[in-house]
Protein backbone atom coordinates (compact mmCIF):
# COMPACT_ATOMS: atom_id res chain seq x y z
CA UNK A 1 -35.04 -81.10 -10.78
CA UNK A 2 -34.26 -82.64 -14.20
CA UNK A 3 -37.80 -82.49 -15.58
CA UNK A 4 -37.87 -78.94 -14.30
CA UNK A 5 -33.67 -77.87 -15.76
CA UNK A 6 -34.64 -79.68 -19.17
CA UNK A 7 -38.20 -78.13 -19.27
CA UNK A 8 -37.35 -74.56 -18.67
CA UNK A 9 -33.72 -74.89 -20.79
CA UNK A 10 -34.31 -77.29 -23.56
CA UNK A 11 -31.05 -76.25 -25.16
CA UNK A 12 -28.90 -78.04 -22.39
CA UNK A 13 -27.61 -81.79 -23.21
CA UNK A 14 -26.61 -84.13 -20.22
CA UNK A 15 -22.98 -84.93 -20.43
CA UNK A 16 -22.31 -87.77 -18.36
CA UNK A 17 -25.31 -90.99 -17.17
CA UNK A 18 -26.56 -89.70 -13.77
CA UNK A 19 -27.58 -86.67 -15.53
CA UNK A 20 -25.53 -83.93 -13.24
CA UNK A 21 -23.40 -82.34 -15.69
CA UNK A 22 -25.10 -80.82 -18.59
CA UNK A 23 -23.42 -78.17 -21.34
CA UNK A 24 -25.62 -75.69 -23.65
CA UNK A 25 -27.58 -72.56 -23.57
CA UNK A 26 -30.12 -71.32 -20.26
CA UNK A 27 -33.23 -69.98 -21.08
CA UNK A 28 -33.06 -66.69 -18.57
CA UNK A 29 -36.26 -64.58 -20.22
CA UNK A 30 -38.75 -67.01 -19.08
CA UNK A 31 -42.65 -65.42 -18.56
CA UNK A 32 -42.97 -64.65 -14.61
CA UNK A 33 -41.33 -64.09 -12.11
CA UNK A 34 -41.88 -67.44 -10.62
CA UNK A 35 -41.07 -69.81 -13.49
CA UNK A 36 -37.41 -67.95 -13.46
CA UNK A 37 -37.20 -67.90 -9.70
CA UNK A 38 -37.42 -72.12 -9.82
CA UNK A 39 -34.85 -72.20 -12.73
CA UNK A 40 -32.75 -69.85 -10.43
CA UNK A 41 -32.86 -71.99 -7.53
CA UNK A 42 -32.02 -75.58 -9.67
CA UNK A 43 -28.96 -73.60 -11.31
CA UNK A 44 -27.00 -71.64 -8.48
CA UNK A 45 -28.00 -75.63 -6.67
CA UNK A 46 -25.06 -76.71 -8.88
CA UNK A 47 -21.57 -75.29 -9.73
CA UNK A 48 -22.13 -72.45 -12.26
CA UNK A 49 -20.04 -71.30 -14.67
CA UNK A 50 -21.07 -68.90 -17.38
CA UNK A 51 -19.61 -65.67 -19.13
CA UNK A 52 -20.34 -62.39 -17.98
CA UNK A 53 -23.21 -60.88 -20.21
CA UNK A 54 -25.04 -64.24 -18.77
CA UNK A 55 -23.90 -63.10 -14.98
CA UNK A 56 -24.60 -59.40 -15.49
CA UNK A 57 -28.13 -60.30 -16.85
CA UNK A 58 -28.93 -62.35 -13.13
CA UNK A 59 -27.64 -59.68 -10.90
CA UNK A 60 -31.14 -58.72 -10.57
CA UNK A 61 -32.19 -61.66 -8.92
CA UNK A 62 -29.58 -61.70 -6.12
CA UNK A 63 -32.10 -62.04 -3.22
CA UNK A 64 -32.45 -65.63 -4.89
CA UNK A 65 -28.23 -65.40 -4.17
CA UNK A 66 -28.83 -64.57 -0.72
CA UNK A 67 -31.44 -66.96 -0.03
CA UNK A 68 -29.51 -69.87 -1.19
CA UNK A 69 -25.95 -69.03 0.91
CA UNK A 70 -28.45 -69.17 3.69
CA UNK A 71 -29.69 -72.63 3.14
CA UNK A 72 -25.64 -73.26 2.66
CA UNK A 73 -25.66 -74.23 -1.55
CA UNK A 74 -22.72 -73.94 -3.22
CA UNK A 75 -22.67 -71.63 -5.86
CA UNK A 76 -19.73 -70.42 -8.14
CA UNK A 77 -20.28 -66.83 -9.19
CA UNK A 78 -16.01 -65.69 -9.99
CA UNK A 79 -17.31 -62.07 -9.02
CA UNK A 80 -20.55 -62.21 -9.36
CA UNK A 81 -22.60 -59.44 -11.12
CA UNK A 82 -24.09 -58.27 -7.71
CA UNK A 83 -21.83 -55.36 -8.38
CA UNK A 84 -21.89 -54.87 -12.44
CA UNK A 85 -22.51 -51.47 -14.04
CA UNK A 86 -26.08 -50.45 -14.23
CA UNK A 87 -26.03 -49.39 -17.78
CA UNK A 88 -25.17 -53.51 -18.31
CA UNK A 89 -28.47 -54.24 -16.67
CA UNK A 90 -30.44 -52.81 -19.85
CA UNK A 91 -30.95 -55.86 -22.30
CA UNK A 92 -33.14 -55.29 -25.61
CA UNK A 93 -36.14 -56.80 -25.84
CA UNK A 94 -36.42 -59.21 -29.14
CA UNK A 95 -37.94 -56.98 -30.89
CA UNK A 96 -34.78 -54.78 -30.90
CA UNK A 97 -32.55 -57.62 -33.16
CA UNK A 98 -36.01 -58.23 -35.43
CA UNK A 99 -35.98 -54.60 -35.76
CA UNK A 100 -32.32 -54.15 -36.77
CA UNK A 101 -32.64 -57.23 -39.14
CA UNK A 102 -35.47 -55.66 -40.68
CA UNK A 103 -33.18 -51.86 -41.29
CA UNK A 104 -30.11 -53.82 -42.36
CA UNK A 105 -31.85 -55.82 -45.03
CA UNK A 106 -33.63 -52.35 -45.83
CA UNK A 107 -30.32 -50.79 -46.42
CA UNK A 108 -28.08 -53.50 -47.63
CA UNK A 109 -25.52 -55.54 -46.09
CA UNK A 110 -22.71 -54.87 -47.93
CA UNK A 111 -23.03 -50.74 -46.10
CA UNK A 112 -22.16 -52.91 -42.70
CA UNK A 113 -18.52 -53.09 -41.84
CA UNK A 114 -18.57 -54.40 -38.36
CA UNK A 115 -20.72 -54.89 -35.53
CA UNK A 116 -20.00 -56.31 -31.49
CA UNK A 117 -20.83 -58.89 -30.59
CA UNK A 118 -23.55 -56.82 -28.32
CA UNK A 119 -25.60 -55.54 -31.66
CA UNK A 120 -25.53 -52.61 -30.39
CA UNK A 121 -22.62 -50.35 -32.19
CA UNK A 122 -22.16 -50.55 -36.18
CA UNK A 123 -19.53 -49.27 -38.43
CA UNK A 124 -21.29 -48.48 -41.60
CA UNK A 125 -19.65 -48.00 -44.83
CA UNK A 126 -20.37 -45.11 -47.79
CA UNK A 127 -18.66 -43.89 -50.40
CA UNK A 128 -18.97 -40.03 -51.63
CA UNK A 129 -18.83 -38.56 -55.32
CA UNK A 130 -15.35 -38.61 -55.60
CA UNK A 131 -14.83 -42.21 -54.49
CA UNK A 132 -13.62 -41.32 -51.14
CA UNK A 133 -14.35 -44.12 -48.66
CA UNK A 134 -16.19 -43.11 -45.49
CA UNK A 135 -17.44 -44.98 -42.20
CA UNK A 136 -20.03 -43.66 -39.98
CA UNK A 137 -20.33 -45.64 -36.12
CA UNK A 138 -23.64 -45.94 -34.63
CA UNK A 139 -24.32 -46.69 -31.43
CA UNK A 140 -27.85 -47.97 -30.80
CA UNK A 141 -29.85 -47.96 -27.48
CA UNK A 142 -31.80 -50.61 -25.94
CA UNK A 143 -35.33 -48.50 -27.33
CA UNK A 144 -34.30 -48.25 -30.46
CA UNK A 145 -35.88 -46.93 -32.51
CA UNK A 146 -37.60 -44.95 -30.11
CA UNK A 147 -34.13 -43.17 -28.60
CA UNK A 148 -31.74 -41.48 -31.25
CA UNK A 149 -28.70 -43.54 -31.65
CA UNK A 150 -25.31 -42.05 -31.00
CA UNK A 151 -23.37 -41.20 -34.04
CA UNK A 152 -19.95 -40.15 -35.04
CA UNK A 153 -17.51 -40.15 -37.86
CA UNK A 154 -14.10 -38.96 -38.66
CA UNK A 155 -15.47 -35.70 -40.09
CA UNK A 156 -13.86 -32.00 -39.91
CA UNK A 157 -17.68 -30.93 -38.53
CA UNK A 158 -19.98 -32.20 -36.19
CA UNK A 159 -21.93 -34.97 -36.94
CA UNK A 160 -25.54 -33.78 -36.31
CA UNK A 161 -28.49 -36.40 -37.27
CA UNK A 162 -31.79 -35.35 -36.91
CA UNK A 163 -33.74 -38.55 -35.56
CA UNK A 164 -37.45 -39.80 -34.89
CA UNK A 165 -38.97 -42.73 -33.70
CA UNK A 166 -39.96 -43.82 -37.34
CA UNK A 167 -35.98 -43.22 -38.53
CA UNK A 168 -34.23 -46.10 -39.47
CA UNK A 169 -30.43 -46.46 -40.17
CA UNK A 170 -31.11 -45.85 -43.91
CA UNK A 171 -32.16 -42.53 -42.71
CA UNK A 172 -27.90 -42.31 -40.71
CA UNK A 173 -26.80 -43.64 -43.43
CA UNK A 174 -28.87 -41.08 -45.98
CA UNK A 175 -28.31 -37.97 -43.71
CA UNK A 176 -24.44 -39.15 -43.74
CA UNK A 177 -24.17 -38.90 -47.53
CA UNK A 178 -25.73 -35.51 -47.65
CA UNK A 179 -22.81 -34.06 -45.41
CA UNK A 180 -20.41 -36.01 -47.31
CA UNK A 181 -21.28 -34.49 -50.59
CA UNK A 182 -21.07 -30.97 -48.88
CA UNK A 183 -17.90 -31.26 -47.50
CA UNK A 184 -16.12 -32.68 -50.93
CA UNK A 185 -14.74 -29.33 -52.06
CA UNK A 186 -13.07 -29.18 -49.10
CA UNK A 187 -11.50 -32.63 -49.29
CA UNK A 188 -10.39 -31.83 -52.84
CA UNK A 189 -8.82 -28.82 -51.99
CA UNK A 190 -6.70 -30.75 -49.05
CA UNK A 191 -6.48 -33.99 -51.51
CA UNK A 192 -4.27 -31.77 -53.98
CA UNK A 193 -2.02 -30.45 -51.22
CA UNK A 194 -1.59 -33.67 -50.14
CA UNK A 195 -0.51 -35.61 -53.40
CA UNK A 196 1.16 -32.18 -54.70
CA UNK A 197 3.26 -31.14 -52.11
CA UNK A 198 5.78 -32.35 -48.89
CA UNK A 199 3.20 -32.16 -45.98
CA UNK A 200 5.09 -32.01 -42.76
CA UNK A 201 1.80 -31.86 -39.99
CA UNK A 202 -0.07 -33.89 -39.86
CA UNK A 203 1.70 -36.75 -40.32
CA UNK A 204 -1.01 -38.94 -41.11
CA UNK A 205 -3.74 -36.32 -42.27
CA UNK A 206 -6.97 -37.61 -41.57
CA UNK A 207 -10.34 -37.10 -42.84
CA UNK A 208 -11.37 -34.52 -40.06
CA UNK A 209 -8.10 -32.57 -40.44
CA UNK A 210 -8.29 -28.74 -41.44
CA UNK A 211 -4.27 -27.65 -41.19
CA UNK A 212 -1.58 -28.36 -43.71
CA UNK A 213 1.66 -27.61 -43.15
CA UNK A 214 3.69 -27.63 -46.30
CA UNK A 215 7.75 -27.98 -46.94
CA UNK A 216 8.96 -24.40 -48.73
CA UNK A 217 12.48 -24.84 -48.27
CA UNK A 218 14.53 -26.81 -45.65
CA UNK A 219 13.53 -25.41 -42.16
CA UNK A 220 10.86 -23.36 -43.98
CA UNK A 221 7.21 -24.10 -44.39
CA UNK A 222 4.15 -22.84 -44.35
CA UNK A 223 0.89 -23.66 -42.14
CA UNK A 224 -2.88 -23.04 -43.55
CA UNK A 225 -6.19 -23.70 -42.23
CA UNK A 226 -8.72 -24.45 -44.64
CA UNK A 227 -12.08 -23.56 -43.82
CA UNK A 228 -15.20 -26.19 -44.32
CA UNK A 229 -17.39 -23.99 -45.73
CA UNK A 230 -15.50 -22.09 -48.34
CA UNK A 231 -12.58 -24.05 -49.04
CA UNK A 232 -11.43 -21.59 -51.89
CA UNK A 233 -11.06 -18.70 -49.87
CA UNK A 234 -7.64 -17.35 -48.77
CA UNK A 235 -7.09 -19.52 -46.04
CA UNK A 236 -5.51 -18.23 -42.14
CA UNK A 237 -1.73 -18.86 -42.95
CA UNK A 238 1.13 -18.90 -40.96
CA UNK A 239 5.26 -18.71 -42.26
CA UNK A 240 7.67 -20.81 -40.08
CA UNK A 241 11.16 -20.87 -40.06
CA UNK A 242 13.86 -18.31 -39.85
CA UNK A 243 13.04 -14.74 -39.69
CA UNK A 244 15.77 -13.88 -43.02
CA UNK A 245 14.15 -16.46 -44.83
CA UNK A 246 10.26 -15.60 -43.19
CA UNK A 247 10.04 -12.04 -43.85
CA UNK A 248 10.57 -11.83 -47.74
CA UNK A 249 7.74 -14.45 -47.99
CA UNK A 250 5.43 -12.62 -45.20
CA UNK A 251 6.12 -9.41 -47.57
CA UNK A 252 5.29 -11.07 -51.04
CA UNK A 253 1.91 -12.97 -49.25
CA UNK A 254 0.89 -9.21 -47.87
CA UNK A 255 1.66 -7.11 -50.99
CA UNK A 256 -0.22 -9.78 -53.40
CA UNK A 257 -3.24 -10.47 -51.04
CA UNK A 258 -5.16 -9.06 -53.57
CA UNK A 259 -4.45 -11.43 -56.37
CA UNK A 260 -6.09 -14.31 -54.52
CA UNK A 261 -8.71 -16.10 -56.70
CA UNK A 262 -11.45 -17.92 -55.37
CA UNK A 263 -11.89 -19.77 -58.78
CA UNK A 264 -8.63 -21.34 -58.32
CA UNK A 265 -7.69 -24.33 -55.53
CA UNK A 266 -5.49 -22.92 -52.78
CA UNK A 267 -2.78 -24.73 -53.96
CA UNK A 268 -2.20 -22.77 -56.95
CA UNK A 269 -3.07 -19.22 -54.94
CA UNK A 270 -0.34 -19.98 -52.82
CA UNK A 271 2.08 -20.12 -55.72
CA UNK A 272 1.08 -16.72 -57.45
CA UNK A 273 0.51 -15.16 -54.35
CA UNK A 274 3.94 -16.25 -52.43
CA UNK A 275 5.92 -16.08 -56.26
CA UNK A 276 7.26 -19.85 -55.32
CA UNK A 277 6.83 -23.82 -56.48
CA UNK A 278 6.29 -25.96 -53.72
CA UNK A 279 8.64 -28.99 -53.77
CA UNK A 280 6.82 -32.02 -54.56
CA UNK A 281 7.29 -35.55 -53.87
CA UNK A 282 8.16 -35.93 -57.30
CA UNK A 283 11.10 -33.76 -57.13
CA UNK A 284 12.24 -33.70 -53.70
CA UNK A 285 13.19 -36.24 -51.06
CA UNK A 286 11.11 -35.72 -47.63
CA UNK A 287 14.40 -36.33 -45.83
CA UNK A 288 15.09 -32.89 -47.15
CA UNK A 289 12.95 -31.38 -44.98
CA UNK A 290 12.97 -33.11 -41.73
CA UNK A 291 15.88 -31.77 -40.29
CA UNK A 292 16.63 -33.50 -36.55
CA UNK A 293 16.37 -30.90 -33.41
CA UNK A 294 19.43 -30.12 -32.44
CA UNK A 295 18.71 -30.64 -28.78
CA UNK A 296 17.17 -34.04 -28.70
CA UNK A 297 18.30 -35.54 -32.27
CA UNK A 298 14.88 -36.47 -33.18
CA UNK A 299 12.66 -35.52 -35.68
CA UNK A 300 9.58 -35.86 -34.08
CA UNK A 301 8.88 -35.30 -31.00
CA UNK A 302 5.31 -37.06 -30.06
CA UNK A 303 3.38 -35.47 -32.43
CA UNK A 304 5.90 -32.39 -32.62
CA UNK A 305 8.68 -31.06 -35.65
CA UNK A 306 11.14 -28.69 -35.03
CA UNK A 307 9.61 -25.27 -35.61
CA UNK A 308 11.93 -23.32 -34.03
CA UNK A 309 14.59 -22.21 -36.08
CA UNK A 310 17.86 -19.97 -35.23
CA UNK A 311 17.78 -16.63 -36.98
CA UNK A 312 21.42 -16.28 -37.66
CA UNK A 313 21.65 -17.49 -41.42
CA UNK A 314 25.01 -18.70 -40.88
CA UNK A 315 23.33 -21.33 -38.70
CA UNK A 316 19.70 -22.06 -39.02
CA UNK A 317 19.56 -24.80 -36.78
CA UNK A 318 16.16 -26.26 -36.29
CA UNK A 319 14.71 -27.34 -32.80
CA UNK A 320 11.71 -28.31 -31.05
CA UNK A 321 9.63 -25.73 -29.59
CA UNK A 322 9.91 -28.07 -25.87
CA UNK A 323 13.58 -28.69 -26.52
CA UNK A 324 14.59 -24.99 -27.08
CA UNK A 325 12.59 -23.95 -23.85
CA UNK A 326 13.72 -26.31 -21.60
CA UNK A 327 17.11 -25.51 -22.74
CA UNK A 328 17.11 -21.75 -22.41
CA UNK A 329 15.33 -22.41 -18.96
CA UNK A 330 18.02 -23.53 -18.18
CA UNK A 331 20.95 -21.34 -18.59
CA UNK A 332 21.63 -18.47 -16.34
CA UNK A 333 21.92 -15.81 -18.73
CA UNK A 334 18.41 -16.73 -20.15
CA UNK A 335 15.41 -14.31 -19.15
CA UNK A 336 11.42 -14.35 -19.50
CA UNK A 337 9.56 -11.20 -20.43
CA UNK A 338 5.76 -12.50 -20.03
CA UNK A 339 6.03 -15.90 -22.12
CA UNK A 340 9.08 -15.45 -23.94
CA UNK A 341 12.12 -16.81 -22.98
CA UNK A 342 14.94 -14.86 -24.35
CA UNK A 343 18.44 -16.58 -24.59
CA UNK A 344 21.31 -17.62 -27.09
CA UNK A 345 21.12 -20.82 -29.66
CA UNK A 346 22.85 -23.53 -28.34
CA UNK A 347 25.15 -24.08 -31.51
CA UNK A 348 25.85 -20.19 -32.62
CA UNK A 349 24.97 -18.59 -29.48
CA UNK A 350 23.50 -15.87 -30.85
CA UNK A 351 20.19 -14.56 -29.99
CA UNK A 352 17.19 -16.98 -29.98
CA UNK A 353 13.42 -16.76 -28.62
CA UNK A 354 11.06 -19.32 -27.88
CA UNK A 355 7.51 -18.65 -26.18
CA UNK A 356 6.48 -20.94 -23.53
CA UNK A 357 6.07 -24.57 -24.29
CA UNK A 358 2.56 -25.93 -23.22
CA UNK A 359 3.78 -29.30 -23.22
CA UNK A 360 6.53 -31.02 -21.78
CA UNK A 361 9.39 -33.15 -23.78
């Protein structure tokens, strides 16, 4: 048994004199069926204890299992891979790592962020015109190169590669800076808004984020959607906030439609167009705009502001768009006329609408 553990494995060292403990690596890949049958039957002979890639990659050999539980060995499996996932069954051969040694050194090493401990997914770094830093995660498959790897990025459009079996991950990495470089308009356009204005949603704007909602006034703002392709262009806008304060605004952005200039960012359209100056973060406080709801005393709600604001000027009282519905739902005097709720604010009680919150508080 020795000649044959030692033979098979040379990678494991005896740890005690009789030669019954031993600590290292098992060679499981052996040529034929029978060679790795024998090992099989010498190992689960003794008390095994391995991690669980090494007992997912021998759940195809559990007749051997069964064969020895009949001849009453003990063997140690702690939930033996009998029952693992399928898709774990699918090792790469080793031409897969020579292969991906081969495209990293092609590329460069310094592109590679991370990789798991599997080889199989990569975070790869690049870095557009502008400086931006990007990171683009690739998931290879056991025939790679043969099957196209699954890609994906924080990106504001999908991520589409176009792959064949002679592609490498130069060519993800390539394809990746292309769409990149057509998509940095766009991220200059949302980079100004960003550094030149109070933006209120997102909070944390990432790369793959279209809307902007921007601080006017307190309980006021204004919500765009920039568009991929032609960043410039007057984007779909939206005016929040009390309907005194909204309506001027919606009347100045209708009446000078026409001035909009392509030529110019968005930022600067918005001021001719609306006649205002955005407050800035060099001029205003952000706690100037992030009035609490006056329902639940919070600013944010998960992911939620107050957008709901009380028409009466003499009030103006801010409050989540759940809050506010859940509240009016509430009182006895409040009625529904398809999905608007109709009721009166809880601080003036004058009139006050809310449509029908999709999600709850």
């Amino acid at each position: 048994m020795e000649s044959l553990l030692v033979k098979e494995s040379p990678l494991l060292l005896p740890l005690n004199k009789e030669k019954t403990v031993y600590d290292g690596f098992i060679t499981v890949q052996s040529p034929g069926s029978n060679g790795i049958n024998d090992l099989l039957n010498i190992i689960l002979h003794c008390r095994l204890q391995c991690c669980w890639q090494l007992k997912q990659l021998l759940c195809g050999y559990g007749h051997i299992v069964k064969q020895v539980r009949k001849k009453q060995r003990s063997v140690l499996f702690q939930e033996v891979a009998l029952k693992c996932r399928p898709e774990c069954r699918s090792i790469p051969p080793p031409q897969y790592y020579s292969q991906l040694i081969i495209e990293m050194e092609d590329l460069g090493w310094d592109k590679l962020v991370s990789i798991d401990t599997e080889f199989r997914t990569l975070r790869l770094r690049a870095e557009d015109s502008s400086g931006r830093q990007h990171v683009v995660t690739v998931k290879l498959k056991p025939k790679h190169p043969v099957e196209a790897p699954w890609c994906s990025a924080d990106l504001p459009v999908p991520l589409a590669m176009t792959w064949t079996p002679q592609s490498s991950l130069g060519h993800v990495h390539t394809q990746f800076l292309l769409l990149l470089e057509s998509l940095a308009e766009f991220w200059a356009v949302l980079d100004e808004i960003d550094e030149k204005t109070w933006v209120l949603e997102p909070e944390k704007p990432s790369r793959a984020d279209t809307m902007r909602r921007i601080a006017i006034a307190n309980n006021v703002s204004i919500k765009v959607e920039v568009d991929t392709q032609h960043p410039k262009m007057l984007p779909e806008c939206c005016l929040l906030g009390a309907e005194h304060v909204v309506t001027p605004l919606r009347n100045k952005l209708n009446a000078n439609m026409h001035l909009w200039n392509p030529d110019c960012s968005i930022l600067q359209n918005l001021r001719d167009v609306l006649e205002i100056e955005f407050p800035s973060p060099a001029t205003h406080e952000k706690s100037s705009f992030s009035a609490e709801c006056g329902i639940c005393y919070a600013y944010r709600l998960e992911s939620a502001i107050p957008d709901q604001v009380c028409n009466d000027p003499r009030c103006g009282q801010p409050f989540h768009q759940a809050c506010l519905y859940e509240w009016l739902r509430g009182l006895p005097s409040s009625r529904q006329s398809f999905n608007i709720v109709f009721g009166e604010c809880p601080y003036c009680s004058k009139p006050i609408t809310v449509k029908m919150s999709t999600q709850k508080p």
